[in-house]
N, C-alpha and C. Protein backbone atom coordinates (compact mmCIF):
# COMPACT_ATOMS: atom_id res chain seq x y z
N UNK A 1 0.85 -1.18 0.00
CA UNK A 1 0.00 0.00 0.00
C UNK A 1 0.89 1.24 0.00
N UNK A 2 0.49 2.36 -0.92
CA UNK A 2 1.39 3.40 -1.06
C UNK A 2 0.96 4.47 0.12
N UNK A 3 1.07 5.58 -0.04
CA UNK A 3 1.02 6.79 0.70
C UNK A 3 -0.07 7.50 -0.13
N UNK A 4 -0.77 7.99 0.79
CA UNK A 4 -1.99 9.04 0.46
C UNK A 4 -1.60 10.72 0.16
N UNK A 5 -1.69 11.40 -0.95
CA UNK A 5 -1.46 12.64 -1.13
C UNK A 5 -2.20 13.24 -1.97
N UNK A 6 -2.26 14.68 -1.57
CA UNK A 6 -3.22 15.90 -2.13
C UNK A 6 -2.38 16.47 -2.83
N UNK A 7 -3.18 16.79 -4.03
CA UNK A 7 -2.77 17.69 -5.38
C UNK A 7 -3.64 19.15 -5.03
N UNK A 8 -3.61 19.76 -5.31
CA UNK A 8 -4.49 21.28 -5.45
C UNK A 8 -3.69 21.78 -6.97
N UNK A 9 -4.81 21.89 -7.72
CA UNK A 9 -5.11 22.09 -9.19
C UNK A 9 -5.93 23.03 -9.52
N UNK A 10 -5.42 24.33 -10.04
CA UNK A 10 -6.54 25.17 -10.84
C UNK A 10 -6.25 25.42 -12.26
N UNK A 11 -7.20 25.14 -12.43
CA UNK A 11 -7.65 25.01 -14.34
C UNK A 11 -8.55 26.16 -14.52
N UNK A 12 -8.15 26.97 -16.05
CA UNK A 12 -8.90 27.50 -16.20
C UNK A 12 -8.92 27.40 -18.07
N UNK A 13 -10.28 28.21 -18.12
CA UNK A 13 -11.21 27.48 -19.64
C UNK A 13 -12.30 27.65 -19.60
N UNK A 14 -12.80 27.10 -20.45
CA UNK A 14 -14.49 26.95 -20.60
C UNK A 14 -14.59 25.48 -20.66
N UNK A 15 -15.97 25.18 -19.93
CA UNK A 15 -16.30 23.80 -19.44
C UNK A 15 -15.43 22.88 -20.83
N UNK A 16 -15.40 22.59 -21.98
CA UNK A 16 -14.86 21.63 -22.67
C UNK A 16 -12.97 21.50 -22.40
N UNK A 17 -12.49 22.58 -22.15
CA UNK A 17 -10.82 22.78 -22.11
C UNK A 17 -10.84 22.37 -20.64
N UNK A 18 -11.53 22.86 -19.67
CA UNK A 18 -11.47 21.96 -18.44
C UNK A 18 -11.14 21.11 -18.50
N UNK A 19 -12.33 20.30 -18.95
CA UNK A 19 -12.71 18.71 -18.84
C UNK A 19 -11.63 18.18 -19.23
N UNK A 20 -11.37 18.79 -20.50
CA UNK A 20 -9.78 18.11 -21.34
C UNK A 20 -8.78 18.57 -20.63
N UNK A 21 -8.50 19.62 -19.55
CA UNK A 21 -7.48 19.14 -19.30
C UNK A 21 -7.43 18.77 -17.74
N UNK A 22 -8.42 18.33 -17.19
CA UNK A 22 -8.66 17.69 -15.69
C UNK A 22 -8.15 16.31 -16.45
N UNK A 23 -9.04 15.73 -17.40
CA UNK A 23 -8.66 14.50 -17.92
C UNK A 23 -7.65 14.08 -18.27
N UNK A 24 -6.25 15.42 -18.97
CA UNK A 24 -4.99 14.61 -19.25
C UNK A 24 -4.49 14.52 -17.48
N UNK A 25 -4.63 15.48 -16.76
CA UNK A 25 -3.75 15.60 -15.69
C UNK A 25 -4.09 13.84 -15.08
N UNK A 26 -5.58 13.94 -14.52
CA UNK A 26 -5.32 12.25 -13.98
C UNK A 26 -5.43 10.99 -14.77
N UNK A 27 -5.07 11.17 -16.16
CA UNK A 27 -4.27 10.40 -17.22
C UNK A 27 -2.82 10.56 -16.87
N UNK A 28 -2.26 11.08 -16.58
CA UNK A 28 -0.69 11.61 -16.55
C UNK A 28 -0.91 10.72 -14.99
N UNK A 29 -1.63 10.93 -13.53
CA UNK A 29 -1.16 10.45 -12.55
C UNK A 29 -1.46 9.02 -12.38
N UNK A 30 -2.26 8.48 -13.27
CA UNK A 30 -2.94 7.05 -13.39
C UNK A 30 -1.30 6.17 -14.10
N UNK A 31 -0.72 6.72 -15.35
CA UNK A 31 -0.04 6.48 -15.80
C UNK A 31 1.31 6.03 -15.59
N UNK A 32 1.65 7.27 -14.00
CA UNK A 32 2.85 7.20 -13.04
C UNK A 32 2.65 5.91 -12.37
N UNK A 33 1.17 5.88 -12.14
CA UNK A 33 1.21 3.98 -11.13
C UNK A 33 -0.15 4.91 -10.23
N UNK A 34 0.04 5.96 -10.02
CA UNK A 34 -0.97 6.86 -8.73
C UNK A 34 -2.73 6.43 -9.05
N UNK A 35 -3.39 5.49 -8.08
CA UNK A 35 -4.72 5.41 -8.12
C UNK A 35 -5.15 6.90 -7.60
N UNK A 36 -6.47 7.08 -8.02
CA UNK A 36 -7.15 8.07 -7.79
C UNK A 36 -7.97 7.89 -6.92
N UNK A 37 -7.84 8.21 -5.66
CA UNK A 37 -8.92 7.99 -4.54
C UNK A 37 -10.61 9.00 -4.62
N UNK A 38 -10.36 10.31 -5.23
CA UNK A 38 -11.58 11.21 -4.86
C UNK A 38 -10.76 12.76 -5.72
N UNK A 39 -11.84 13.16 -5.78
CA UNK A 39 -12.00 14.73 -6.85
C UNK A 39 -12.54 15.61 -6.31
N UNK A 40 -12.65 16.76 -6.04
CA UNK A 40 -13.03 18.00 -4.87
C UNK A 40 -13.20 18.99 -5.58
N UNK A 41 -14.33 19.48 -6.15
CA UNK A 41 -14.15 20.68 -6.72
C UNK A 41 -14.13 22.27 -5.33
N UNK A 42 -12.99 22.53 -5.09
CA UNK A 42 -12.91 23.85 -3.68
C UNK A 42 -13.80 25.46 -4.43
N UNK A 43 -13.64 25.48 -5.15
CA UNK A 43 -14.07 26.78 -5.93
C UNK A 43 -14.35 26.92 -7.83
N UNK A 44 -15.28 27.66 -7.81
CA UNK A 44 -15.65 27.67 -9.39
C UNK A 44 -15.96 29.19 -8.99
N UNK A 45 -15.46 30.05 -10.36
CA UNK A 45 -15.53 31.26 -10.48
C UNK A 45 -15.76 31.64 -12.30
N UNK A 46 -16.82 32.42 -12.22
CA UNK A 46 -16.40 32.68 -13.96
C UNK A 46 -15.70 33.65 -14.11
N UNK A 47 -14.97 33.35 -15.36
CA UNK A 47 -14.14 34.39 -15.68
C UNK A 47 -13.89 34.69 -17.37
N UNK A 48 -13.90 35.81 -17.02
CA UNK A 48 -14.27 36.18 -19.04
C UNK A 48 -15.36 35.79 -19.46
N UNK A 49 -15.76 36.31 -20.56
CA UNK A 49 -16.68 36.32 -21.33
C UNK A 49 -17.35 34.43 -21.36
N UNK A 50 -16.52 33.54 -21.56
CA UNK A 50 -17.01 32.19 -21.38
C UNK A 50 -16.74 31.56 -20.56
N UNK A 51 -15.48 32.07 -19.91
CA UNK A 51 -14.98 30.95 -19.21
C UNK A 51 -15.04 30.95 -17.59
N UNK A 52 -13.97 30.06 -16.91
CA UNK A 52 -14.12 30.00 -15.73
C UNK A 52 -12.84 29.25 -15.39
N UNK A 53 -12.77 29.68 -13.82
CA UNK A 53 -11.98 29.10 -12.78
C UNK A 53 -11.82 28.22 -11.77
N UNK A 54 -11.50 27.03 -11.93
CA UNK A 54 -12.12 25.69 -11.06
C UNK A 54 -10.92 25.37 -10.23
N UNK A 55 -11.22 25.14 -8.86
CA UNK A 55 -9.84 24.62 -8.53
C UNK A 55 -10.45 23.59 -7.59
N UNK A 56 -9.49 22.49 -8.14
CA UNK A 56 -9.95 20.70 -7.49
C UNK A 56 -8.61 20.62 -6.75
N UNK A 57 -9.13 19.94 -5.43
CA UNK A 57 -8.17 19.08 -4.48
C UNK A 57 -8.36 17.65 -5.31
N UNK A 58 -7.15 17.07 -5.52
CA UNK A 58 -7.08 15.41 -6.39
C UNK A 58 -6.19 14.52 -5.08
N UNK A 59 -7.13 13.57 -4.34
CA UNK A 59 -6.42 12.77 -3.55
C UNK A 59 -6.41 11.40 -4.01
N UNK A 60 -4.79 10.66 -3.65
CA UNK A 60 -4.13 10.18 -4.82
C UNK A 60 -3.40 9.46 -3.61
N UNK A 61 -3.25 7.69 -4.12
CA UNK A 61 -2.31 7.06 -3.60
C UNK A 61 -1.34 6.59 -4.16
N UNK A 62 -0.19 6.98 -4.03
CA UNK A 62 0.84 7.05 -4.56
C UNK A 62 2.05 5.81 -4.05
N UNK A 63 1.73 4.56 -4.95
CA UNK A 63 2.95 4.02 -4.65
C UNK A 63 4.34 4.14 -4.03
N UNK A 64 5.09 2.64 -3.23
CA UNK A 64 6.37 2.96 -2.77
C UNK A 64 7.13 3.58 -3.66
N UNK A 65 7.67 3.09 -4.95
CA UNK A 65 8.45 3.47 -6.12
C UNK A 65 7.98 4.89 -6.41
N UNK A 66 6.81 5.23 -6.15
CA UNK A 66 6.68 6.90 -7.07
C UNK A 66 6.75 7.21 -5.67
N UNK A 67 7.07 7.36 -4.27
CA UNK A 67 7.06 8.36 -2.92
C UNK A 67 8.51 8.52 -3.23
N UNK A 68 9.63 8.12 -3.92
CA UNK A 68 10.93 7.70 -4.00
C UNK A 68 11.49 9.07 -5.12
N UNK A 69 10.52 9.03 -5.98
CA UNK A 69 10.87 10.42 -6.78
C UNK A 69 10.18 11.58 -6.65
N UNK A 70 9.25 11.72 -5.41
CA UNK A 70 8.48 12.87 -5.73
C UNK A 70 9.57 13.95 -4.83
């Protein structure tokens, strides 16, 4: 069993560039070996004409081998 850790992530976009890029980020931590325990959206703000400001807590268990390079 690895170690439990929090990401804090703000993305900003309009709902489709979000999505795409919430999705590469826990593509990228799935990929390292990191299961994804839970997704938190802390704040949504709009901003500009379409878009907006989301910021997610990503809690994440992180294998022995990946606690070794972080």
């Amino acid at each position: 069993m690895g170690k439990i850790k929090a990401e804090f992530v703000v993305l900003e976009g309009n709902s489709v560039e979000i999505t795409t890029k919430l999705n590469e980020l826990l593509d990228t931590f799935q990929e390292s070996g990191a299961t994804i325990k839970d997704i938190k959206v802390n704040y949504t703000k709009e901003h500009g004409f379409d878009g907006f400001l989301v910021a997610y807590t990503i809690i994440l268990e992180v294998p022995k081998e990946m606690e070794l390079e972080a």
